[in-house]
PDB file of N, CA and C in Angstrom:
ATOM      1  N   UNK A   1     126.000  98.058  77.383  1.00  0.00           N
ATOM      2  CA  UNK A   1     126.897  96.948  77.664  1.00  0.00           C
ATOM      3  C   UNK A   1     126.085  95.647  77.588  1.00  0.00           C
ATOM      4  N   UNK A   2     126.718  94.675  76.762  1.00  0.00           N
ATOM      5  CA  UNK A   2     125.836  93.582  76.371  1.00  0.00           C
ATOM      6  C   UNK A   2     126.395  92.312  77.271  1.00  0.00           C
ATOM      7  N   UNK A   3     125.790  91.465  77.533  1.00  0.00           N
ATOM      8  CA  UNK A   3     126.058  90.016  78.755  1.00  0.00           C
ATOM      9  C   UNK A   3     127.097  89.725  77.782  1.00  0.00           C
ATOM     10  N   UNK A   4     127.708  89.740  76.563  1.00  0.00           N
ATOM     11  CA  UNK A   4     128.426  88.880  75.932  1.00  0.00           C
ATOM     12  C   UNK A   4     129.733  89.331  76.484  1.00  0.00           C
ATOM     13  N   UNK A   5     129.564  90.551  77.442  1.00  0.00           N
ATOM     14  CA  UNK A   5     131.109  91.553  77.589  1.00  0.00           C
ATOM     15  C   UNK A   5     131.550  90.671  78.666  1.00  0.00           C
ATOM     16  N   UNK A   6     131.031  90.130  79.507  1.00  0.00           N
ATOM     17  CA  UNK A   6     131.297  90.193  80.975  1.00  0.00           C
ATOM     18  C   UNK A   6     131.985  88.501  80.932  1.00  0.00           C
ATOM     19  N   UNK A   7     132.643  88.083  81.499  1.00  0.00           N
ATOM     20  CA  UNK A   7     133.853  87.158  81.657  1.00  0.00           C
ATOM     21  C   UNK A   7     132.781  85.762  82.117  1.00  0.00           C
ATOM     22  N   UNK A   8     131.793  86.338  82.715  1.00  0.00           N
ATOM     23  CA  UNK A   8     131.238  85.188  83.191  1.00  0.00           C
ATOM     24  C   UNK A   8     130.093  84.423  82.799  1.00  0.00           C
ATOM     25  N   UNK A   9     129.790  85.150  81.158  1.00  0.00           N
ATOM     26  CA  UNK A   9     128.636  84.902  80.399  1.00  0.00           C
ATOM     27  C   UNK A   9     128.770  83.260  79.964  1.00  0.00           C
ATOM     28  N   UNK A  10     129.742  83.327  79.335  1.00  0.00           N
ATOM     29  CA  UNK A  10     129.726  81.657  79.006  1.00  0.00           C
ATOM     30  C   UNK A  10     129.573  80.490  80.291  1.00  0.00           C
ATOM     31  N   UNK A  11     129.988  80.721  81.267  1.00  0.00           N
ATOM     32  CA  UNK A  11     129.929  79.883  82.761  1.00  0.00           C
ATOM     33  C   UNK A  11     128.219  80.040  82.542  1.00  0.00           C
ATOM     34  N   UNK A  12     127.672  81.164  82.923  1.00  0.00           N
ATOM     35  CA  UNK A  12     126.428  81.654  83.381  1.00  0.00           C
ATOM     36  C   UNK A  12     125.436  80.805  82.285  1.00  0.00           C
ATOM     37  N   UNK A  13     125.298  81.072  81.064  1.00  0.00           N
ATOM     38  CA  UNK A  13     124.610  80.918  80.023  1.00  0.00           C
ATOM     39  C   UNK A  13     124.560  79.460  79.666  1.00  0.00           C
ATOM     40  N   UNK A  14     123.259  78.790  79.517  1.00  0.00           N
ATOM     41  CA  UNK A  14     123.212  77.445  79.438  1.00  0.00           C
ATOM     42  C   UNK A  14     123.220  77.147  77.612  1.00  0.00           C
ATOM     43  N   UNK A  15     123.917  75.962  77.791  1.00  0.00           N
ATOM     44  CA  UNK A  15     124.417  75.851  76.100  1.00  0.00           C
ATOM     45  C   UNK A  15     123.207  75.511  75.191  1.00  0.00           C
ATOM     46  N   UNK A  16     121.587  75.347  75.675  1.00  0.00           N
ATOM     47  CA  UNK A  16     120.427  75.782  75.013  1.00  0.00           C
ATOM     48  C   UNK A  16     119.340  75.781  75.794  1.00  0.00           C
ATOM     49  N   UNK A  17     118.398  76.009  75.025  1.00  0.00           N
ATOM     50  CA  UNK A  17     117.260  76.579  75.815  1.00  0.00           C
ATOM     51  C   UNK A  17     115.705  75.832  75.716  1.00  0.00           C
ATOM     52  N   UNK A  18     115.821  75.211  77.062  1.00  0.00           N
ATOM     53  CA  UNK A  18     114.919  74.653  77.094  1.00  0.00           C
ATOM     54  C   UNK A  18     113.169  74.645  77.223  1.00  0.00           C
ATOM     55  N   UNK A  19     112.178  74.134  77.280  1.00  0.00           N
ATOM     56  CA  UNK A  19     110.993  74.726  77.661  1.00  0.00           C
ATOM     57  C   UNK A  19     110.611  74.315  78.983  1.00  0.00           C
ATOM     58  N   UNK A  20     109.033  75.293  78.677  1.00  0.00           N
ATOM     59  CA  UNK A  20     109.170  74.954  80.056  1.00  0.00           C
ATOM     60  C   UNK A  20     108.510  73.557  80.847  1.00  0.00           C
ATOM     61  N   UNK A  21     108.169  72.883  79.771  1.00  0.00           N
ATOM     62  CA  UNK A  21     107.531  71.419  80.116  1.00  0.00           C
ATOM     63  C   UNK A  21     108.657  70.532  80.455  1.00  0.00           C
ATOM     64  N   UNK A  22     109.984  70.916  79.749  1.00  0.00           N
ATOM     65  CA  UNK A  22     110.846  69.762  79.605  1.00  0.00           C
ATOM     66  C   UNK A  22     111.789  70.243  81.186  1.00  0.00           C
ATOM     67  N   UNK A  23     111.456  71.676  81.865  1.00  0.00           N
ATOM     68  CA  UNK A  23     111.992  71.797  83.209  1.00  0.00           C
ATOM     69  C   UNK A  23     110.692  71.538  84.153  1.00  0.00           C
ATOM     70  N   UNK A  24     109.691  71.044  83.327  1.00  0.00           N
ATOM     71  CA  UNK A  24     108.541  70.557  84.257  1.00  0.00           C
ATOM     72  C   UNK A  24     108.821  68.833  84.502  1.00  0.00           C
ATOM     73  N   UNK A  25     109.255  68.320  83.980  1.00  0.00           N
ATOM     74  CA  UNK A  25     109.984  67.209  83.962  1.00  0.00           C
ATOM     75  C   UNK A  25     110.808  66.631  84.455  1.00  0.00           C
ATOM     76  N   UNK A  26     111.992  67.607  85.149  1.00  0.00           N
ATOM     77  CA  UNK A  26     112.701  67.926  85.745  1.00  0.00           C
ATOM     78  C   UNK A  26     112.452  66.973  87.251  1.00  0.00           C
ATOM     79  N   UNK A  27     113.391  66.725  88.127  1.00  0.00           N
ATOM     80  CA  UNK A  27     112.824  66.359  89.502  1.00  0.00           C
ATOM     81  C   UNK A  27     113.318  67.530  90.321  1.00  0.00           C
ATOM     82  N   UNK A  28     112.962  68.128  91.438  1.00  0.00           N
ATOM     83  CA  UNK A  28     112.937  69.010  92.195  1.00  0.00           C
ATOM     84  C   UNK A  28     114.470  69.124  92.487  1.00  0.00           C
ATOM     85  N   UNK A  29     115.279  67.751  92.829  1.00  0.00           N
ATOM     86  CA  UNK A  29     116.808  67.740  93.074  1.00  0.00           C
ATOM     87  C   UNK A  29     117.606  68.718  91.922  1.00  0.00           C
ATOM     88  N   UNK A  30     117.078  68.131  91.073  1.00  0.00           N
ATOM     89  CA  UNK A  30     117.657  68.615  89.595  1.00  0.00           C
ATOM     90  C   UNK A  30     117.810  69.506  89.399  1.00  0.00           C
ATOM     91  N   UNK A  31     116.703  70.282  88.897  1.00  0.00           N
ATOM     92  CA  UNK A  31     116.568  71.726  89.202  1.00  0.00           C
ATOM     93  C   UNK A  31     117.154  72.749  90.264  1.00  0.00           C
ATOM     94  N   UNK A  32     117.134  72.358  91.463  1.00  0.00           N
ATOM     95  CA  UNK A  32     117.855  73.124  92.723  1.00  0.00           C
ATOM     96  C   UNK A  32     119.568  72.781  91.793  1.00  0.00           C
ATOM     97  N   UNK A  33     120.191  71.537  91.589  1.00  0.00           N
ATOM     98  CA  UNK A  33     121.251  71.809  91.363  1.00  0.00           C
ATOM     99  C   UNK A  33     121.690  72.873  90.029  1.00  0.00           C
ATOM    100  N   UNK A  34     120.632  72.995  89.046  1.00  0.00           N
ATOM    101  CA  UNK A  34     120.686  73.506  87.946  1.00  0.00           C
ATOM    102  C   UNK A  34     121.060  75.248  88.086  1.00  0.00           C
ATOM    103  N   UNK A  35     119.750  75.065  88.895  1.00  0.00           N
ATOM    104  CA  UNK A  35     120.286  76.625  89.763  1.00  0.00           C
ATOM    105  C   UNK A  35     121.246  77.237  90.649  1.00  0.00           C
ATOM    106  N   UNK A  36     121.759  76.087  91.361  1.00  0.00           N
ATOM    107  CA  UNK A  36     123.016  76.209  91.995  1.00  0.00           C
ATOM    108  C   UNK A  36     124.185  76.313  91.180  1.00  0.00           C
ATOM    109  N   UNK A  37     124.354  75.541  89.944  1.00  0.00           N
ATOM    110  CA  UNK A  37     125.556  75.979  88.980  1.00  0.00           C
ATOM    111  C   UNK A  37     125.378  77.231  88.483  1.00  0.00           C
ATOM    112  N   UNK A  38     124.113  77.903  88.314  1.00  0.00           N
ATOM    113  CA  UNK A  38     124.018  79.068  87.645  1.00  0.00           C
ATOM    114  C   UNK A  38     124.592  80.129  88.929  1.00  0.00           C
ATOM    115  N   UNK A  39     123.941  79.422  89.610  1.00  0.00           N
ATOM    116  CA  UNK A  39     124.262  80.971  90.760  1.00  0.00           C
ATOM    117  C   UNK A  39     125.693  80.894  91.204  1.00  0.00           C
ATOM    118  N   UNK A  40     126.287  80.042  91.297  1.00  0.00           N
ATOM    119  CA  UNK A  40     127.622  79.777  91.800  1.00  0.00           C
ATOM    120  C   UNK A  40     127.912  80.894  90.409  1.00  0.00           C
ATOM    121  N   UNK A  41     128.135  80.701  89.351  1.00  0.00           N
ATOM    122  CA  UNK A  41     129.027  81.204  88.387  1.00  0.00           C
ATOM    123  C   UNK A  41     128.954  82.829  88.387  1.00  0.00           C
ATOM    124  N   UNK A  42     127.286  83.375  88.430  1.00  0.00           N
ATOM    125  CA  UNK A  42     127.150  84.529  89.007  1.00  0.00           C
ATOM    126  C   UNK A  42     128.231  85.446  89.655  1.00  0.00           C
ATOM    127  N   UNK A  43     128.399  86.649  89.080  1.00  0.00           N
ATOM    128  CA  UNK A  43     129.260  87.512  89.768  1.00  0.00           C
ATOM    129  C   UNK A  43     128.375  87.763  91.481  1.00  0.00           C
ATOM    130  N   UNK A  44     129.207  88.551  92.237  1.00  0.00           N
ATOM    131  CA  UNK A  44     128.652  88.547  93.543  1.00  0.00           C
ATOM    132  C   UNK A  44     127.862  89.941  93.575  1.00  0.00           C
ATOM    133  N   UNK A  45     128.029  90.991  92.547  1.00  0.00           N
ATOM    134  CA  UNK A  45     126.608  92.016  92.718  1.00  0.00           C
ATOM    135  C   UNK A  45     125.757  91.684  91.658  1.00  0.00           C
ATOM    136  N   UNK A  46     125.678  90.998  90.962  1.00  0.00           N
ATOM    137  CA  UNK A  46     124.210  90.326  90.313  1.00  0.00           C
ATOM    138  C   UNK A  46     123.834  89.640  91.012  1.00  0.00           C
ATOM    139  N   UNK A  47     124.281  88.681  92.413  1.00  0.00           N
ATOM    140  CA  UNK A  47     123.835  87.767  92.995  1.00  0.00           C
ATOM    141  C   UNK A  47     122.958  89.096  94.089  1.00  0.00           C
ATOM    142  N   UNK A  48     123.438  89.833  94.441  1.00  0.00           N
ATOM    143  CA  UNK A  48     122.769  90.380  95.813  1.00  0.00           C
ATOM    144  C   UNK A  48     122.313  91.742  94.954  1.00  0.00           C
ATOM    145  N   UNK A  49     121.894  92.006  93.994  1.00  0.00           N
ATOM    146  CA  UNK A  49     121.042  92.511  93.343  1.00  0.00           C
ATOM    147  C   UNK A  49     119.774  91.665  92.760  1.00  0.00           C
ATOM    148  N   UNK A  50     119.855  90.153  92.602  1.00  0.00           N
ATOM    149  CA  UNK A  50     118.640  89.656  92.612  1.00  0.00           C
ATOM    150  C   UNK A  50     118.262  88.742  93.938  1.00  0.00           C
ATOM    151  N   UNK A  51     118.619  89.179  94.748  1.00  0.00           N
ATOM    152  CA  UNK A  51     118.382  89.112  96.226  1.00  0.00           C
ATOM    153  C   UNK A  51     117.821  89.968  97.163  1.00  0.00           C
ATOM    154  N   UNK A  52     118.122  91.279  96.330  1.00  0.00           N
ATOM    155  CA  UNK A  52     117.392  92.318  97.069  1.00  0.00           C
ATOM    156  C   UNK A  52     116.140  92.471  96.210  1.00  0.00           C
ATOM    157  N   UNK A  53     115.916  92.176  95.039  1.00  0.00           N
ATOM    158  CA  UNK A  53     114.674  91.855  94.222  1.00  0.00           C
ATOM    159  C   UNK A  53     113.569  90.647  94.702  1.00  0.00           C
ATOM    160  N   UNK A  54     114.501  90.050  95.133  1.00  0.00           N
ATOM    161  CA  UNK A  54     113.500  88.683  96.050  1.00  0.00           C
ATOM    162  C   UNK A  54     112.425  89.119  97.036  1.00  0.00           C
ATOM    163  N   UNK A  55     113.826  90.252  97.625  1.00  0.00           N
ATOM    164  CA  UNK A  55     113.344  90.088  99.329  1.00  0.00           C
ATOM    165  C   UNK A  55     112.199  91.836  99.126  1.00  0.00           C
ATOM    166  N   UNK A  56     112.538  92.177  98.117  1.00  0.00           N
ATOM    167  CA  UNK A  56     111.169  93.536  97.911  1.00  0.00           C
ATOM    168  C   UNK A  56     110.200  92.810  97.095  1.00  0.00           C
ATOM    169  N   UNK A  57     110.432  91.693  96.409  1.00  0.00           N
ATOM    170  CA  UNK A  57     108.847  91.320  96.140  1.00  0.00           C
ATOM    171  C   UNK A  57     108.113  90.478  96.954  1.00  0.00           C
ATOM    172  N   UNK A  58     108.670  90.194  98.574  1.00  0.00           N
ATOM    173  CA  UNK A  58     107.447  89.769  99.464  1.00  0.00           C
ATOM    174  C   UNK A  58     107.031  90.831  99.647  1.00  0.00           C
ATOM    175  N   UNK A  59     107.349  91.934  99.866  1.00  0.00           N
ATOM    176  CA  UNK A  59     106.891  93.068 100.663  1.00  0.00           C
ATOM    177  C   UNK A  59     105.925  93.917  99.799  1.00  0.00           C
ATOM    178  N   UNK A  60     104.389  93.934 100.668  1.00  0.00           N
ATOM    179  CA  UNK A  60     103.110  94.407 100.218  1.00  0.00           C
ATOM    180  C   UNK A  60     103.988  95.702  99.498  1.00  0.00           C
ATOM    181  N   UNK A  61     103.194  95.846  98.158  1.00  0.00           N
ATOM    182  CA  UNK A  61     103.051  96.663  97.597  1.00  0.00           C
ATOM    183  C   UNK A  61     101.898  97.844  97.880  1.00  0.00           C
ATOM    184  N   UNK A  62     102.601  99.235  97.807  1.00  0.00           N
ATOM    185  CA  UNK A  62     102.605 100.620  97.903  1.00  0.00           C
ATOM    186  C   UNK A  62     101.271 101.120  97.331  1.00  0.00           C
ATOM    187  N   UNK A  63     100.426 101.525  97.649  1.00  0.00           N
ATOM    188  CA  UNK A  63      99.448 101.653  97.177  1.00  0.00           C
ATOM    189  C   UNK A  63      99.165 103.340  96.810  1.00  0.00           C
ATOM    190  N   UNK A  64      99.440 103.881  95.414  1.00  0.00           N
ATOM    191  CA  UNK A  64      99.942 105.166  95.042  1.00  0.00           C
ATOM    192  C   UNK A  64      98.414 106.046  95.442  1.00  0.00           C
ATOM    193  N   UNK A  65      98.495 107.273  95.842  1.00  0.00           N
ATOM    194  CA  UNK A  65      97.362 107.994  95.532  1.00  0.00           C
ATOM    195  C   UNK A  65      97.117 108.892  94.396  1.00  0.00           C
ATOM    196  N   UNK A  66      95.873 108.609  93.846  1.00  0.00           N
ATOM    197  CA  UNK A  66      95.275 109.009  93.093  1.00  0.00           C
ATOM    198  C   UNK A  66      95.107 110.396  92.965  1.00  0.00           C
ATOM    199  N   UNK A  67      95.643 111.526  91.414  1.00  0.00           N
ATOM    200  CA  UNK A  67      95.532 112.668  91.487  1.00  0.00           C
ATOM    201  C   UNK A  67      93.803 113.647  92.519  1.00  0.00           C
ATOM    202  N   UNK A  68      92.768 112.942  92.085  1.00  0.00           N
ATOM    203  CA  UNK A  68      91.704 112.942  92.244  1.00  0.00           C
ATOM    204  C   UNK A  68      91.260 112.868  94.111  1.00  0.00           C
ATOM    205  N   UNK A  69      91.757 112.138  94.556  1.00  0.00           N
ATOM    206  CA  UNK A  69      91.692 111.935  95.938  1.00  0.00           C
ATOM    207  C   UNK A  69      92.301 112.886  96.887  1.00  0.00           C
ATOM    208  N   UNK A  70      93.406 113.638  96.100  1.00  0.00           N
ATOM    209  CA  UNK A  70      94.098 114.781  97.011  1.00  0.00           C
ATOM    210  C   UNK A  70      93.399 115.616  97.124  1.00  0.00           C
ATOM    211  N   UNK A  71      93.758 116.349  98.323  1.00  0.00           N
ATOM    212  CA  UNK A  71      92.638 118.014  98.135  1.00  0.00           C
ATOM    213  C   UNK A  71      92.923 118.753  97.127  1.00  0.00           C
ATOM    214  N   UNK A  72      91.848 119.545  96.793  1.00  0.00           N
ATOM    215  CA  UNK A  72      92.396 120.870  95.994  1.00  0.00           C
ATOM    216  C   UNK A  72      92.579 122.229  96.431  1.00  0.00           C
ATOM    217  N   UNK A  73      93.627 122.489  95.831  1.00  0.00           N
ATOM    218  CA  UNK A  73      94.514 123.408  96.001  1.00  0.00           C
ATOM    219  C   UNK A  73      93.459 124.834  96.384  1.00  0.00           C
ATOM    220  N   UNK A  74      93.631 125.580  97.522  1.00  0.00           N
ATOM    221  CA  UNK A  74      93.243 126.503  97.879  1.00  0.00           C
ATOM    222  C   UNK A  74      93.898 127.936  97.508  1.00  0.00           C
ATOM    223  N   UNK A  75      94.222 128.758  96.614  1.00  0.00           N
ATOM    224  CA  UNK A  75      94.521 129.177  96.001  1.00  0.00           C
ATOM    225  C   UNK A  75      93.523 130.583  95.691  1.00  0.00           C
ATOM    226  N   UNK A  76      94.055 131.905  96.438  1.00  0.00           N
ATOM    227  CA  UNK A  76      93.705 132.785  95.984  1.00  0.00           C
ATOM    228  C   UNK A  76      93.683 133.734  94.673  1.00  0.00           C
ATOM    229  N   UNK A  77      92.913 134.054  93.730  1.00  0.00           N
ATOM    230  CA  UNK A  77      92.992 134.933  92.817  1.00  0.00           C
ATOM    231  C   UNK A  77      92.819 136.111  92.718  1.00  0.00           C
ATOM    232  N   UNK A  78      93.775 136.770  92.461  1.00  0.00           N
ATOM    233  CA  UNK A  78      93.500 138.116  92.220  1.00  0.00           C
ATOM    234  C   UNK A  78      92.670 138.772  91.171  1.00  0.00           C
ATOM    235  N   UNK A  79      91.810 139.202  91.482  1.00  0.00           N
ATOM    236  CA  UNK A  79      90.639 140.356  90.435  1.00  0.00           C
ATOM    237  C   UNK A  79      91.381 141.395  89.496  1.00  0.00           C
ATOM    238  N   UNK A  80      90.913 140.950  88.235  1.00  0.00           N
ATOM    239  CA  UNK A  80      91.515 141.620  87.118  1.00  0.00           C
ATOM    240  C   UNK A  80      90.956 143.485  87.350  1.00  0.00           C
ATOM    241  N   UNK A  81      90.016 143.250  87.757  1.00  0.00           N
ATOM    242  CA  UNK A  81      89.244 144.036  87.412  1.00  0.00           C
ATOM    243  C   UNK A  81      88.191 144.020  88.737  1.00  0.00           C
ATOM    244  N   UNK A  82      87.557 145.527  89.123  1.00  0.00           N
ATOM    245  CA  UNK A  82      86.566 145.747  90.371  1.00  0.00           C
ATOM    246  C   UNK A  82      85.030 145.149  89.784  1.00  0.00           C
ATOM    247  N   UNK A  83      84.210 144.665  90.037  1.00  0.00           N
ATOM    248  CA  UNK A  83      82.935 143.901  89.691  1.00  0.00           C
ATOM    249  C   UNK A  83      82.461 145.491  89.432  1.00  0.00           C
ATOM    250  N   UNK A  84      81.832 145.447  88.123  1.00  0.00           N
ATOM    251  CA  UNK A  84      80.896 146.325  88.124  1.00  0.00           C
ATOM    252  C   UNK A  84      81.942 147.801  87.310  1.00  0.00           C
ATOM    253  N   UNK A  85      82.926 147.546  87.551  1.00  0.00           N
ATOM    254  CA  UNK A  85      83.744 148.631  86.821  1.00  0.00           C
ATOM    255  C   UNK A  85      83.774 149.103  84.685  1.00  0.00           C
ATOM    256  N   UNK A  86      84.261 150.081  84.671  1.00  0.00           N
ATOM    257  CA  UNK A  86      84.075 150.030  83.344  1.00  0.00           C
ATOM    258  C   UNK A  86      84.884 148.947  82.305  1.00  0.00           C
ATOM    259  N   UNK A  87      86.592 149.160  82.968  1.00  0.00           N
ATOM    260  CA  UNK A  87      87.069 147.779  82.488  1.00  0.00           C
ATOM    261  C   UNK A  87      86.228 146.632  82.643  1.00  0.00           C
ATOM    262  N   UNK A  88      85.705 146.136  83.437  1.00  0.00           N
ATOM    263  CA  UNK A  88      85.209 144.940  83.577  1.00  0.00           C
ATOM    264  C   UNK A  88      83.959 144.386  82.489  1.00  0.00           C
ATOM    265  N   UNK A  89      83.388 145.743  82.432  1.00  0.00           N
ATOM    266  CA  UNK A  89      82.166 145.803  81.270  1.00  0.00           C
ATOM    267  C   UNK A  89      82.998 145.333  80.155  1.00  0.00           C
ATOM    268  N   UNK A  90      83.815 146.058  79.615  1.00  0.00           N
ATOM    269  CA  UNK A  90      84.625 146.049  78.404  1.00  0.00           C
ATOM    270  C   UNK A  90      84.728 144.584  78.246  1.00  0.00           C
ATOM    271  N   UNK A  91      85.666 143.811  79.357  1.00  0.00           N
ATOM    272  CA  UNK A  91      86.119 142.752  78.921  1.00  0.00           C
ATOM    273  C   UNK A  91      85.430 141.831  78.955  1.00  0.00           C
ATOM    274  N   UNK A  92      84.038 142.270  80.077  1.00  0.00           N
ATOM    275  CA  UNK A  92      83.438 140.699  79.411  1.00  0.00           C
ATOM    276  C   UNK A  92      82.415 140.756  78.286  1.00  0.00           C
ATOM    277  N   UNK A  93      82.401 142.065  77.762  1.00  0.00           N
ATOM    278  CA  UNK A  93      81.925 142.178  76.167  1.00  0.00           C
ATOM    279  C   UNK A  93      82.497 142.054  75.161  1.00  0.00           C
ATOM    280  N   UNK A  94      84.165 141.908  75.483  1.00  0.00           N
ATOM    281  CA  UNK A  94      84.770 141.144  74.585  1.00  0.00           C
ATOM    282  C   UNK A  94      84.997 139.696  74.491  1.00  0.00           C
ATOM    283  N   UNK A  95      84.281 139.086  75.838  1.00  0.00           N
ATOM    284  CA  UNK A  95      84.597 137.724  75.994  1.00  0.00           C
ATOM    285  C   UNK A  95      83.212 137.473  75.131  1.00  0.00           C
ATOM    286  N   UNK A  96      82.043 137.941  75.474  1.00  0.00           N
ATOM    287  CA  UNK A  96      80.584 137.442  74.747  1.00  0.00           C
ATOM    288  C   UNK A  96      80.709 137.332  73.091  1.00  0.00           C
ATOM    289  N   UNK A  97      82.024 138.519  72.845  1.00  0.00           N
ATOM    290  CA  UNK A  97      81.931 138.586  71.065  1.00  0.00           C
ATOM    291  C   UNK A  97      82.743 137.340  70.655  1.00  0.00           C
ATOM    292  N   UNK A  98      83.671 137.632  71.470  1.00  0.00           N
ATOM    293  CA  UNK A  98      84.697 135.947  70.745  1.00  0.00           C
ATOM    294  C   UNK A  98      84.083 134.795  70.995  1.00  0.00           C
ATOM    295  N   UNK A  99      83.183 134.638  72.228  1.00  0.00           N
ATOM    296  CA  UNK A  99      81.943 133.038  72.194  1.00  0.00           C
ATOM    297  C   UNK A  99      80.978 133.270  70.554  1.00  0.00           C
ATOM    298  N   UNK A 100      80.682 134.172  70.118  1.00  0.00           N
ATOM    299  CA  UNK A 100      79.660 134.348  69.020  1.00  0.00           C
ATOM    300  C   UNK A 100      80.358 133.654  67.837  1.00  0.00           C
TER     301      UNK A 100
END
């Protein structure tokens, strides 16, 4: 769904686009009102969807942990084979031929 669908794109959308020196130019009044026409035209859940975007980017960011930092997994294995058995000979003389 594209902004062109929604009823309030033309209100919302300024008729060109300025830089950002020429809104550096701007006086502080100006601007607050500039933004006040935009936001007025704003539907009311885009308004409090970038309101709740405001108010989570004061809030310290989450600091993820690292695969590396977790413990590792304690994890029993079961023995293919008894140490010292004849299977066991076998297979790790087949493991020595496939390294060759």
């Amino acid at each position: 769904m594209s902004l062109r669908e929604f009823k309030w794109y033309k209100k919302y959308t300024p008729r060109r686009l300025q830089t950002l020196q020429q809104y550096m130019k701007m006086t502080k009044p100006a601007l607050i009102r500039k933004i006040m026409k935009t936001l007025r035209a704003m539907p009311k859940k885009k308004l409090a969807l970038a309101c709740y975007n405001l108010t989570k980017a004061k809030l310290p960011q989450l600091k993820t942990i690292k695969q590396k930092a977790l413990p590792k997994r304690k994890t029993k294995r079961k023995a293919r084979f008894k140490k010292g058995s004849p299977e066991a000979k076998r297979y790790m003389a087949k493991l020595r031929r496939m390294r060759k």
